[in-house]
Protein backbone atom coordinates (compact mmCIF):
# COMPACT_ATOMS: atom_id res chain seq x y z
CA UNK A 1 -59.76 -109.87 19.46
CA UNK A 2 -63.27 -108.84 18.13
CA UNK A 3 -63.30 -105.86 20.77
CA UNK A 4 -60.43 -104.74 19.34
CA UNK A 5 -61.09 -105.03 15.69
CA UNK A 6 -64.25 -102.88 16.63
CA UNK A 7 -62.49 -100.55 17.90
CA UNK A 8 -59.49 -100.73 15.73
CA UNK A 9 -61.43 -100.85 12.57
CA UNK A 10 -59.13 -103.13 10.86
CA UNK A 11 -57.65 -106.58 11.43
CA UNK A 12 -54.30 -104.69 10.66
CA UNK A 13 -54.74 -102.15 13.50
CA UNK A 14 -55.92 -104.85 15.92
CA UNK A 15 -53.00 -107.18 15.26
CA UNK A 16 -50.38 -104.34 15.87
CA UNK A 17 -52.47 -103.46 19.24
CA UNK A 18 -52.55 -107.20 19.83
CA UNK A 19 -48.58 -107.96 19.24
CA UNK A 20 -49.89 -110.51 16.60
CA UNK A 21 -49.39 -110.74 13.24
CA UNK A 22 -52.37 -109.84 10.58
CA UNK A 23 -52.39 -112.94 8.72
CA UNK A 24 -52.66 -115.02 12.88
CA UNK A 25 -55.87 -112.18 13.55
CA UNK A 26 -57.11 -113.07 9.89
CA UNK A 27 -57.05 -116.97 10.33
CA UNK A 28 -58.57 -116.72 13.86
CA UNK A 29 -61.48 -114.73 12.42
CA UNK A 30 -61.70 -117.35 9.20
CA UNK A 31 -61.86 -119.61 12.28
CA UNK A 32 -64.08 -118.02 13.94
CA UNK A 33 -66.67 -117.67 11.19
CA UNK A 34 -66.32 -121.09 10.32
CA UNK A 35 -67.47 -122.14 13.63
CA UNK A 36 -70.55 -119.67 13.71
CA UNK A 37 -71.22 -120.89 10.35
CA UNK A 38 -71.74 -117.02 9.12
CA UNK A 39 -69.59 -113.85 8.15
CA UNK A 40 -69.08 -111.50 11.22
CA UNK A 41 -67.25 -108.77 9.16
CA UNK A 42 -67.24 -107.14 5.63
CA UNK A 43 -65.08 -105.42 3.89
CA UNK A 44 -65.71 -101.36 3.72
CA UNK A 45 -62.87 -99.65 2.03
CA UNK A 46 -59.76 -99.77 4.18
CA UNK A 47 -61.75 -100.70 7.27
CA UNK A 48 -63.59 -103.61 7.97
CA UNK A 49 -67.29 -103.29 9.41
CA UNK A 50 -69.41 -105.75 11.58
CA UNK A 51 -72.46 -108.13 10.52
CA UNK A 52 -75.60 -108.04 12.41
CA UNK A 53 -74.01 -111.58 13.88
CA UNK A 54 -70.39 -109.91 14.13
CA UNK A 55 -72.08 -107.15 16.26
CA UNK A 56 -74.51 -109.25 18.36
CA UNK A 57 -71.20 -111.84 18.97
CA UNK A 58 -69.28 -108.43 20.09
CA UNK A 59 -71.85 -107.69 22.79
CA UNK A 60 -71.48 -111.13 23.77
CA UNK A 61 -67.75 -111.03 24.22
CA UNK A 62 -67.88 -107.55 25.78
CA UNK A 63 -70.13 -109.05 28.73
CA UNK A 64 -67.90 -112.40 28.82
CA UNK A 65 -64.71 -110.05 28.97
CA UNK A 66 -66.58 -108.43 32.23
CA UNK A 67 -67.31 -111.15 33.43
CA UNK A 68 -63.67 -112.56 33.07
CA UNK A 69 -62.57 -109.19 34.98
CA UNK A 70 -65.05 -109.84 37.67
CA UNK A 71 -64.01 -113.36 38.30
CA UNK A 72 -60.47 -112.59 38.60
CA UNK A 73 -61.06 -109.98 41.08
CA UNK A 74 -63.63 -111.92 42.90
CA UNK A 75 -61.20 -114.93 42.69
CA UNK A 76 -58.25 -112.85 44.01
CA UNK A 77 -60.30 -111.67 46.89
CA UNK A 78 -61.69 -114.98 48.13
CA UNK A 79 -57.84 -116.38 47.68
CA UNK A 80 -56.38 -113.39 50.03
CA UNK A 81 -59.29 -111.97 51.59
CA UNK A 82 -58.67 -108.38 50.74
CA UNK A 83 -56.00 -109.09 48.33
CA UNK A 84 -56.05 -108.19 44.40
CA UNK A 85 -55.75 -105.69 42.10
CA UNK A 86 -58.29 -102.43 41.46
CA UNK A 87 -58.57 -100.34 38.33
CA UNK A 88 -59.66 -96.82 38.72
CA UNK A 89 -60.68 -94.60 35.80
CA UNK A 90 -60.80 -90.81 37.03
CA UNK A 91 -61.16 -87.08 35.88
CA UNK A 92 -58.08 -85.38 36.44
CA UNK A 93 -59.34 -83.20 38.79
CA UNK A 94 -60.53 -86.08 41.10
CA UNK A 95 -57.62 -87.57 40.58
CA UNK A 96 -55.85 -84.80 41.98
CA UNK A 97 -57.89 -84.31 45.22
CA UNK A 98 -60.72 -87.56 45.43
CA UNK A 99 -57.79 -90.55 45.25
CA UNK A 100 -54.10 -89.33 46.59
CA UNK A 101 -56.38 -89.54 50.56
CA UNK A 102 -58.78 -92.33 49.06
CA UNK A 103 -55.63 -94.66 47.91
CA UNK A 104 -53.49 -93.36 50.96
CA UNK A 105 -55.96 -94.94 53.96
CA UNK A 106 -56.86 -97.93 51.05
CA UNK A 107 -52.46 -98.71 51.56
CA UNK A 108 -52.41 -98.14 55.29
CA UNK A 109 -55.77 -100.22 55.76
CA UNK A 110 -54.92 -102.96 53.16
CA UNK A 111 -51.04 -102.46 52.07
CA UNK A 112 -51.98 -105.90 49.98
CA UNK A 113 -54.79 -104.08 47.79
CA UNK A 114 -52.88 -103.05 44.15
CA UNK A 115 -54.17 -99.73 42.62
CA UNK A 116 -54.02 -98.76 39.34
CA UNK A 117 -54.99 -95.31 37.94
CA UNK A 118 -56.45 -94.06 34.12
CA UNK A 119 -57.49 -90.28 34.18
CA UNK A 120 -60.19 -89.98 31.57
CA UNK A 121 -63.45 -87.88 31.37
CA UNK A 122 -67.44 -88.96 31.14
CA UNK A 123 -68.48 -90.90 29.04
CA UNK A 124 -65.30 -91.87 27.87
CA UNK A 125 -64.14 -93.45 31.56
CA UNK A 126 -67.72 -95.01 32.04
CA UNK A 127 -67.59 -96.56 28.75
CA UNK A 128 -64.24 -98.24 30.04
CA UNK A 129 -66.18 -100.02 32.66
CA UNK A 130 -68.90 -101.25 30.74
CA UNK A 131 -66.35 -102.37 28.70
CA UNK A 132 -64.14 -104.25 32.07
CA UNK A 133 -61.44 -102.67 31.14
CA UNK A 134 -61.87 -100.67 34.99
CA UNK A 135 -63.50 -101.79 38.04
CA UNK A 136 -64.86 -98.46 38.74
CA UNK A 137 -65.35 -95.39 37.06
CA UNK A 138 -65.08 -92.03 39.28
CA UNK A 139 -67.32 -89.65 37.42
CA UNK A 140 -69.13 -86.28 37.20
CA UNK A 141 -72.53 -85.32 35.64
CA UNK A 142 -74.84 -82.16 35.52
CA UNK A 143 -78.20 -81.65 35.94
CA UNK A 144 -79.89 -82.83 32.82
CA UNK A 145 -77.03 -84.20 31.28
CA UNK A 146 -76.58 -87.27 33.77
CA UNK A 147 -74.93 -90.13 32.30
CA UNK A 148 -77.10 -93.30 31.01
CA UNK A 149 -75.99 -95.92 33.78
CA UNK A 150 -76.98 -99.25 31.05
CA UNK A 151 -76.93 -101.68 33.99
CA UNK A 152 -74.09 -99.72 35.74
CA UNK A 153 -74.39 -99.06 39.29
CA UNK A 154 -74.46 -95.65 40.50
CA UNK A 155 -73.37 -94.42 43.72
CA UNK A 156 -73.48 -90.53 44.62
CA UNK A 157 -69.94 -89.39 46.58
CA UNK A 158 -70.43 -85.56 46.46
CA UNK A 159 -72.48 -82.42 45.22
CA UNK A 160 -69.47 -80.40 44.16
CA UNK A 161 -70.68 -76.75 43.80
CA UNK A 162 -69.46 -74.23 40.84
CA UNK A 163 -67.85 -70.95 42.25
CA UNK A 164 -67.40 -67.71 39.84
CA UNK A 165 -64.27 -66.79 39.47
CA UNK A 166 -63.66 -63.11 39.30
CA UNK A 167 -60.05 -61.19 38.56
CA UNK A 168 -58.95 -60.09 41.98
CA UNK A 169 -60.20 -56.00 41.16
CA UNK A 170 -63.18 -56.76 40.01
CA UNK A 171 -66.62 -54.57 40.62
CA UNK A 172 -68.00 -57.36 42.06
CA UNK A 173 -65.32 -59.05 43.73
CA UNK A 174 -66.70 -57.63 47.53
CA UNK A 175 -70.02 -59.20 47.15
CA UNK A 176 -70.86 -62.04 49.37
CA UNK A 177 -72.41 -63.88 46.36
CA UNK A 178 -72.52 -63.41 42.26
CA UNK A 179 -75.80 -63.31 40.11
CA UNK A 180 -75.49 -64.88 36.92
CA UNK A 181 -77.01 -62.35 35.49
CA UNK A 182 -74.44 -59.75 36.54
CA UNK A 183 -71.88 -61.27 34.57
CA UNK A 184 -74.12 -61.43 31.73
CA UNK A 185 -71.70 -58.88 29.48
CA UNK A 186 -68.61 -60.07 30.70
CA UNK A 187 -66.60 -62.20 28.56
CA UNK A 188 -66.07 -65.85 29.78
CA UNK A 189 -63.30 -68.21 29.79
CA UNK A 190 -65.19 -71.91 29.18
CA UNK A 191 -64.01 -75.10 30.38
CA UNK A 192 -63.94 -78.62 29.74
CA UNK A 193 -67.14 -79.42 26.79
CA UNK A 194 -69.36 -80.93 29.13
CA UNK A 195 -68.93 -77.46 31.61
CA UNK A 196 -69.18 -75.42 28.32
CA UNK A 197 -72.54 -77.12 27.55
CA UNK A 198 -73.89 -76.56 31.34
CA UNK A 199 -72.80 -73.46 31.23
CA UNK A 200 -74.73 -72.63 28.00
CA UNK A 201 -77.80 -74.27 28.99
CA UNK A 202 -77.76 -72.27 33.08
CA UNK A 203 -76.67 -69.03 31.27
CA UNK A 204 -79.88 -69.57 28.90
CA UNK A 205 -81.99 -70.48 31.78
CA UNK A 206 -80.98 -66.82 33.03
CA UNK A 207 -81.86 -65.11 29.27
CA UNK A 208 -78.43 -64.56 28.07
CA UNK A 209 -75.95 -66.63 26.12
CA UNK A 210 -72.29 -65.60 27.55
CA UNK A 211 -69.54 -64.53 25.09
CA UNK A 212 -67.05 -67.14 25.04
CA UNK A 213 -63.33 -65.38 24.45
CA UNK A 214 -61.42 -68.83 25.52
CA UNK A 215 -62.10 -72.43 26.02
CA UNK A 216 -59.71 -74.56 27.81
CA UNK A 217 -60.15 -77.92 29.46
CA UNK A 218 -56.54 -76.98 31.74
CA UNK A 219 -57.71 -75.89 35.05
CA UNK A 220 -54.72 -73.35 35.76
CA UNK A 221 -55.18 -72.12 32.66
CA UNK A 222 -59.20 -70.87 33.55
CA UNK A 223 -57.68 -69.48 36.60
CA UNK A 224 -54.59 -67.99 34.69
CA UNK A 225 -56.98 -66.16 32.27
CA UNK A 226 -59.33 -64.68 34.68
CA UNK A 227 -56.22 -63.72 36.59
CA UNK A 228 -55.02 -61.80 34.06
CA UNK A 229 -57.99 -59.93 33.52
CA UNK A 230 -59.57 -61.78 30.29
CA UNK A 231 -62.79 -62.97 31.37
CA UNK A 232 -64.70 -64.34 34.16
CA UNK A 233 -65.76 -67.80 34.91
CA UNK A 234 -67.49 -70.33 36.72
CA UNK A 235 -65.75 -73.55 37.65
CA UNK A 236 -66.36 -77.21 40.21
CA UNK A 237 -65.40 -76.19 43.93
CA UNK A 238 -63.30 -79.10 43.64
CA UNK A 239 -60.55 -77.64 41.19
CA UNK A 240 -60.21 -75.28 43.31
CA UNK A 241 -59.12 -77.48 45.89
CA UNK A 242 -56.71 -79.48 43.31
CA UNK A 243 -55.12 -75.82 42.49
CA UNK A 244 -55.53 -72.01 42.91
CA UNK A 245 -54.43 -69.15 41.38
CA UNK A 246 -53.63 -66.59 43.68
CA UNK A 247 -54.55 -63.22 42.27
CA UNK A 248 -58.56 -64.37 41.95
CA UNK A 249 -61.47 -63.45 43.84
CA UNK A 250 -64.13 -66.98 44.23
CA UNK A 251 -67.72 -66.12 44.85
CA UNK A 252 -70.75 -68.40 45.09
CA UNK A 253 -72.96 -68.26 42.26
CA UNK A 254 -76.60 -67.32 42.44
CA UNK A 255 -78.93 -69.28 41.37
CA UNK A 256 -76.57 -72.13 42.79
CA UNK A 257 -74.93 -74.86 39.76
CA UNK A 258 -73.56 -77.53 41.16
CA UNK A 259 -72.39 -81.06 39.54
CA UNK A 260 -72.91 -84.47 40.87
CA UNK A 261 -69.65 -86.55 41.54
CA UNK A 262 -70.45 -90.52 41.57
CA UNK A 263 -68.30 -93.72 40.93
CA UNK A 264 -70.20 -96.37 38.18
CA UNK A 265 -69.71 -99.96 38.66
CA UNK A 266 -70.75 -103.34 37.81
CA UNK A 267 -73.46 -104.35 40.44
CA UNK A 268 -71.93 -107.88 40.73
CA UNK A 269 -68.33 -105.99 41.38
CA UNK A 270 -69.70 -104.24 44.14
CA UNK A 271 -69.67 -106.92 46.16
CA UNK A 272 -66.32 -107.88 46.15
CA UNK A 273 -64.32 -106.90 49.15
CA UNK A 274 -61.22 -105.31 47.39
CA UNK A 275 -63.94 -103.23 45.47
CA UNK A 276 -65.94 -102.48 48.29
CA UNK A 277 -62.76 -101.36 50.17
CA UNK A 278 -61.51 -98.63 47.98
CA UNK A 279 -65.61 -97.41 47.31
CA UNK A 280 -65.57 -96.97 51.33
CA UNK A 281 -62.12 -94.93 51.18
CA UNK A 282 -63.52 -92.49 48.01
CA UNK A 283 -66.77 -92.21 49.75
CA UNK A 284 -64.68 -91.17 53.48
CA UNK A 285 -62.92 -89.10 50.90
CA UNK A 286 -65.78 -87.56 49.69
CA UNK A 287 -66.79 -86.44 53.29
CA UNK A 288 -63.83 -84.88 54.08
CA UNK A 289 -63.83 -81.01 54.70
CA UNK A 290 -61.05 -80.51 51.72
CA UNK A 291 -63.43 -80.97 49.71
CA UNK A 292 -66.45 -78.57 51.14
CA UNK A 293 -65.71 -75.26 52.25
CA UNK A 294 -65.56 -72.15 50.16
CA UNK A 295 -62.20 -71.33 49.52
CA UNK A 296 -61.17 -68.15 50.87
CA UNK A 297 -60.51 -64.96 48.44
């Protein structure tokens, strides 16, 4: 109830997420603060705001709700071996190419393991771990901009490299390879805002700041756009391998951009054997050659 009047903002909003009624949330709190023997929330116009006790009781709950989530899983392991339920947070395109073969061999290995699937993108899908809400969060970071772990455990699956993607007549389409700084006056078609930012920041590195024409996080729409002629771009080798335009030309980018790829977890999670089952599937996932070559084109 307090994690969701935090993130509700109102004992009105948290009731209707709860199924309760405002005046049940309202006593519970009155409750609540009784027993404490302190006020955990004030009043702030239409939303209600946490005392420094309401706050430091929240960060309390939000490790005792872990917790909970751990023991369950733990619980439901130990009672059928390699039996129990796993949440998976993941960016849609890792959902569409890291867990259809991950969740495939984690059936036909152990048909008894439940998955459960939430596409969301860093920090947003880490943040749902920390909060046990997921088991494990399958993630992607870029250089300088890697995600603060706070106690999470980190373990590397892939180095997914960014290919340039040209329109299928372009000048430089029948290079091997594609300097940055050749596309320098072209205009670009951005991506998601965490690829917009690393793009920014590689583009500066190189002494030019691209013109952005169109910013979309839909992968088929990049491709679409350079396609057609708008722009150029330069996008993860692995949405690629979750979809392709045909009429492109894909090119490896000089000096090479790549992001890192990683699932976050709890460390005492890690060591459950439903967890560590599906962790061994996305990391044999990982490894497999859909996910490395350069596509063709």
């Amino acid at each position: 109830m307090l994690r969701e009047i935090a993130r509700a903002g109102s004992y009105s909003a948290a009731a209707r997420s709860l199924g309760y009624t405002q005046p049940a949330v309202s006593q519970q709190m009155r409750a609540l603060e009784r027993a404490v023997g302190t006020p955990l929330t004030v009043k702030a116009g239409r939303k209600v705001v946490f005392t420094d006790a309401g706050r430091e009781l929240l960060r309390h709950a939000e490790v005792v709700l872990r917790d909970i989530a751990a023991a369950e899983t733990s619980l439901a392991a130990i009672a059928g071996r390699r039996a129990g339920r796993v949440r998976l947070v993941v960016f849609p395109s890792g959902s569409a190419t890291l867990v259809p073969p991950a969740a495939a061999e984690v059936r036909r290995r152990h048909p008894e393991i439940a998955l459960s699937l939430t596409e969301a993108e860093p920090p947003e899908s880490i943040d749902l771990v920390r909060a046990g809400e997921c088991d494990i969060a399958l993630a992607f970071d870029y250089p300088d901009t890697a995600e603060e772990t706070n106690g999470l455990l980190r373990l590397p699956l892939l180095s997914d490299p960014l290919i340039a993607l040209l329109p299928a007549e372009h000048a430089l389409a029948a290079r091997p390879a594609v300097r940055l700084t050749e596309l320098a006056d072209e205009p670009w078609i951005g991506g998601c805002p965490r690829c917009q930012e690393y793009l920014f920041t590689a583009c500066s590195a190189e002494g030019f700041t691209p013109d952005l024409a169109f910013a979309t996080d839909d992968n088929l729409a990049v491709q679409s756009l350079v396609a057609a002629g708008l722009g150029v771009a330069v996008i993860p080798q692995l949405l690629l391998a979750a979809a392709r335009h045909a009429d492109l030309a894909t090119r490896p980018v000089e000096p090479e951009m790549r992001r890192a790829i990683s699932a976050f977890i709890w460390p005492e999670l890690s060591r459950v054997p439903t967890i560590r089952v599906v962790l061994d599937a996305l990391g044999e996932a990982a490894r497999s050659p859909r996910t490395d070559p350069l596509p063709a084109g």
